[in-house]
N, C-alpha and C. Protein backbone atom coordinates (compact mmCIF):
# COMPACT_ATOMS: atom_id res chain seq x y z
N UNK A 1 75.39 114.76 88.84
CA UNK A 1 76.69 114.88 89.47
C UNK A 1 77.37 113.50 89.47
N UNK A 2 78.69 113.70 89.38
CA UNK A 2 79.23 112.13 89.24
C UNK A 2 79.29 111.65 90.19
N UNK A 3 79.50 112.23 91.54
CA UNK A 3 79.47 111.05 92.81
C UNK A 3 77.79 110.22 92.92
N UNK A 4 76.92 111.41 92.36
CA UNK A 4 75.40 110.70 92.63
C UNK A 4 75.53 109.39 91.84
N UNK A 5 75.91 109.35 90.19
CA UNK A 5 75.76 108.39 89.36
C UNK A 5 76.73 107.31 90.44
N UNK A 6 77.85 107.52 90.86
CA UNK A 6 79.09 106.22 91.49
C UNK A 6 77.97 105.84 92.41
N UNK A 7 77.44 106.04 93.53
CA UNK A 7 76.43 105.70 94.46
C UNK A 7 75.49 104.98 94.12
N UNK A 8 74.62 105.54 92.98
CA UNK A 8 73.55 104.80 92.24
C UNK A 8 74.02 103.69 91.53
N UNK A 9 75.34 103.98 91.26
CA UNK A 9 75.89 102.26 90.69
C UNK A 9 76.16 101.36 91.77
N UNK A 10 77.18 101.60 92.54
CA UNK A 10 77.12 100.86 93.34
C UNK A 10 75.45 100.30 94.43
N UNK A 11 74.61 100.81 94.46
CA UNK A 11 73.56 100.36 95.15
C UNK A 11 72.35 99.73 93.85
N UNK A 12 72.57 99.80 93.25
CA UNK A 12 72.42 98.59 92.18
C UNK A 12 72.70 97.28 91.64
N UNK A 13 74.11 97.72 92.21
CA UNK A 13 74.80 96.12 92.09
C UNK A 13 74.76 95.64 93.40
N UNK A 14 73.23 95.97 94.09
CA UNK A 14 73.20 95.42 95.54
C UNK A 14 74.29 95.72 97.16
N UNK A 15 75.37 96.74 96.65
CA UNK A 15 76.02 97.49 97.53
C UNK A 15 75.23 98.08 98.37
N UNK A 16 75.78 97.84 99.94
CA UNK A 16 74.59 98.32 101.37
C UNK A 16 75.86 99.57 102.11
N UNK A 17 76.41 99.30 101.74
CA UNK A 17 77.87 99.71 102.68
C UNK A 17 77.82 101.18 103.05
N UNK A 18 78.37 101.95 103.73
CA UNK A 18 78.55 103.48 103.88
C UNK A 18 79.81 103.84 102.56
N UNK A 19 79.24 104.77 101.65
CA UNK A 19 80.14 105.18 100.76
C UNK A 19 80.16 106.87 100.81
N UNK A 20 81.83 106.80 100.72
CA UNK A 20 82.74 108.45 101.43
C UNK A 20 83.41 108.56 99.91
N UNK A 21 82.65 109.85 99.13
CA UNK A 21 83.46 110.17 98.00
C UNK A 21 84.51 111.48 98.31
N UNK A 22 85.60 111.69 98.42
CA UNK A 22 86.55 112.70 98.41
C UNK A 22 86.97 113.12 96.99
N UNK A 23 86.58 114.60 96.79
CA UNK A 23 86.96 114.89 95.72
C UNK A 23 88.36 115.87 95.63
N UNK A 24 88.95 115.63 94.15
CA UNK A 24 90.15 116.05 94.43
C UNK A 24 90.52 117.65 95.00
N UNK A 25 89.41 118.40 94.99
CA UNK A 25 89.75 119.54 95.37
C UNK A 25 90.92 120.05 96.62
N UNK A 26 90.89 118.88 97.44
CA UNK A 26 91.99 118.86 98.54
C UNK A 26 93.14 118.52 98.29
N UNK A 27 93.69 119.17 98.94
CA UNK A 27 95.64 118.95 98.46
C UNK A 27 95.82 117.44 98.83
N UNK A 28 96.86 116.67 97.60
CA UNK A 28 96.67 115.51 97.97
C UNK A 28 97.71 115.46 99.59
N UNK A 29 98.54 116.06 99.98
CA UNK A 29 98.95 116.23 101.41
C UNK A 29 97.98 115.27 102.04
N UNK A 30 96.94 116.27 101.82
CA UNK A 30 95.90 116.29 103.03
C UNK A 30 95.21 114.48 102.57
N UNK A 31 95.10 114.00 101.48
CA UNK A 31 94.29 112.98 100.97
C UNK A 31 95.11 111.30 101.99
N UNK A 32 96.84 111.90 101.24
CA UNK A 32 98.15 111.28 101.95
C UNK A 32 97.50 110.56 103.57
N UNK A 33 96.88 111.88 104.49
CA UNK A 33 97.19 111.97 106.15
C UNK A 33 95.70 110.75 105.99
N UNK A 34 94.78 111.53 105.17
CA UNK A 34 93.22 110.55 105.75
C UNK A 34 93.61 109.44 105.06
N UNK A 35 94.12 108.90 104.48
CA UNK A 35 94.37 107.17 103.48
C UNK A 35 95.34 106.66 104.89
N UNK A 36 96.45 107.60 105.31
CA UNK A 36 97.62 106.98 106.46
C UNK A 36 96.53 106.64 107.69
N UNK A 37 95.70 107.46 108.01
CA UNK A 37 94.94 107.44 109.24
C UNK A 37 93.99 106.12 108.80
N UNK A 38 93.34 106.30 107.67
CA UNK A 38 92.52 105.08 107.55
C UNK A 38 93.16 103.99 107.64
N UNK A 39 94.52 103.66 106.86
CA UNK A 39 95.10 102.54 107.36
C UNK A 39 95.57 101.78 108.81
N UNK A 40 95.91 103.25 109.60
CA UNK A 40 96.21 102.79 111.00
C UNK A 40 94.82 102.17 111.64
N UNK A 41 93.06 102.73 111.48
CA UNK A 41 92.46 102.19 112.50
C UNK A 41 91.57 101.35 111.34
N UNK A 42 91.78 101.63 110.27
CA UNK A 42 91.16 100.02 109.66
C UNK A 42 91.62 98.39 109.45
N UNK A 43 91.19 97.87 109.98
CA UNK A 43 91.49 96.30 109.82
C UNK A 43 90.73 95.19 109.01
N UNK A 44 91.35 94.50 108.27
CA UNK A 44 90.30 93.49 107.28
C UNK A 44 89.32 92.99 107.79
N UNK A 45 88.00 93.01 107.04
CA UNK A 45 87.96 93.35 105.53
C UNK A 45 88.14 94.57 105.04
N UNK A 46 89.04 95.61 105.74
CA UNK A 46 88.12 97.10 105.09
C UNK A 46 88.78 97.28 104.01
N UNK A 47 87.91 97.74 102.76
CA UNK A 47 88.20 97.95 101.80
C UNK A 47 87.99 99.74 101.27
N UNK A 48 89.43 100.30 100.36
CA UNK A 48 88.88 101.19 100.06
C UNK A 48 88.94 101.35 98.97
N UNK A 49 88.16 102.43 98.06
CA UNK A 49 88.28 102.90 96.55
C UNK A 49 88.52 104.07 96.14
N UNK A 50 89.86 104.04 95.86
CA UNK A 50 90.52 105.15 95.48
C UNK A 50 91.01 105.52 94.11
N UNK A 51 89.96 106.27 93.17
CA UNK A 51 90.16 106.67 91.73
C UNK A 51 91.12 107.93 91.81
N UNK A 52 92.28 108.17 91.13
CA UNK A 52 92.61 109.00 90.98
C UNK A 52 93.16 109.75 89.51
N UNK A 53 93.56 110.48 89.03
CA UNK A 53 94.44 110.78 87.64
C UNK A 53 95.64 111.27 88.43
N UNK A 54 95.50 112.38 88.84
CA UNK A 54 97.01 112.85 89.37
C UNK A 54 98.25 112.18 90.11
N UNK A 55 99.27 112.21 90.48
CA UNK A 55 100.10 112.19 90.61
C UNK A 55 100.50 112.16 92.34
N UNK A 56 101.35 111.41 92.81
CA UNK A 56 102.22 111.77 94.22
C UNK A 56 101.41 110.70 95.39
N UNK A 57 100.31 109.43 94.49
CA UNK A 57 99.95 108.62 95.47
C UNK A 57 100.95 106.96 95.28
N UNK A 58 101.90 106.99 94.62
CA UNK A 58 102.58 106.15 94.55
C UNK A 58 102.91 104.99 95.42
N UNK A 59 103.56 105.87 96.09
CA UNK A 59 104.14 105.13 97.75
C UNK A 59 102.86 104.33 98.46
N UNK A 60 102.06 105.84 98.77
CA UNK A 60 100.62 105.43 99.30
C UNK A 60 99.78 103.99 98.30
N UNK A 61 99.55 103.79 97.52
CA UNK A 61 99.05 102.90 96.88
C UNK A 61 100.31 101.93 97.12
N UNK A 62 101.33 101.89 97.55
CA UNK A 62 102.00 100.85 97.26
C UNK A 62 102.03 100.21 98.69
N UNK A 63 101.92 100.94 100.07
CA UNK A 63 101.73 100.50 100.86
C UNK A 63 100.13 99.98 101.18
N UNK A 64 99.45 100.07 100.22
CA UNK A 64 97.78 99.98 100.86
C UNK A 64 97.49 98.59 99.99
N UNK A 65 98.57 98.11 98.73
CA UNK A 65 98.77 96.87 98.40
C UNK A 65 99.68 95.57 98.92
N UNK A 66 100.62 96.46 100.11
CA UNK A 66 101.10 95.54 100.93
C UNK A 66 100.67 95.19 101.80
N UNK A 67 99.88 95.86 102.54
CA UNK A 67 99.40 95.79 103.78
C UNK A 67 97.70 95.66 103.64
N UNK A 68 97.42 95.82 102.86
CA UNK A 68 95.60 95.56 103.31
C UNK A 68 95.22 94.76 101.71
N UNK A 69 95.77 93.34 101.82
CA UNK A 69 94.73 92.49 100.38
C UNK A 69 93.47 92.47 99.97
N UNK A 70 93.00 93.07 101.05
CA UNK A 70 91.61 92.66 100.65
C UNK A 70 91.13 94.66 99.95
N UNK A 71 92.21 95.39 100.42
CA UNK A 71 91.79 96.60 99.36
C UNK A 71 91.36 96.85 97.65
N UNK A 72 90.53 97.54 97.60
CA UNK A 72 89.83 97.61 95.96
C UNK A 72 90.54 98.87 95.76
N UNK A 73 91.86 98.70 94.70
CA UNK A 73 92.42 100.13 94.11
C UNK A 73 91.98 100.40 93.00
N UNK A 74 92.21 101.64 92.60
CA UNK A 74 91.80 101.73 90.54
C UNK A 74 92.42 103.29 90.81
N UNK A 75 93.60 102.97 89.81
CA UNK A 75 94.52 104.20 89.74
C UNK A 75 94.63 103.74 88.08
N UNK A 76 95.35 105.50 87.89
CA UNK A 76 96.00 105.71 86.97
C UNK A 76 97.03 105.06 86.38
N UNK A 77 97.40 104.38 85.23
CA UNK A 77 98.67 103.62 84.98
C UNK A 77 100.04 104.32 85.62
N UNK A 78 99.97 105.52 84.80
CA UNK A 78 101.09 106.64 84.90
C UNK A 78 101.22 107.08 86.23
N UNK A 79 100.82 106.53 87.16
CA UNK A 79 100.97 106.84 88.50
C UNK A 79 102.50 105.98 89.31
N UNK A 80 102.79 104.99 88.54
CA UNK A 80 103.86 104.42 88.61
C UNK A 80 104.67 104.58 87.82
């Protein structure tokens, strides 16, 4: 399964951290509210990683590069 392989990579490259894979099956609506909520009660360092292909996280990625530097993004080009 691909979240097992992302896990097993990251705890290889010595990663200890709690890792939360969301898969796209949820309306991104719903992806929108938990990224807005994570931003309101997370404070630096928190970092998140958000792979996507689809479409409509624009804004959202654009505020999660203004406001939290120390975030790890990896999007789609065509997302802008």
């Amino acid at each position: 399964m691909v979240s097992d392989r992302i896990v097993g990579s990251l705890w290889q490259k010595d990663y200890k951290g709690t890792v939360e894979i969301t898969l796209m099956k949820k309306a991104i609506e719903s992806l929108r509210r938990r990224i807005k909520l994570w931003m309101d009660v997370t404070r630096a360092p928190g970092n998140l990683l958000l792979i996507s292909g689809g479409g409509g996280f624009a804004l959202t990625l654009m505020d999660l590069e203004k406001f939290f530097p120390n975030a790890i993004l990896t999007y789609n080009e065509a997302l802008f």
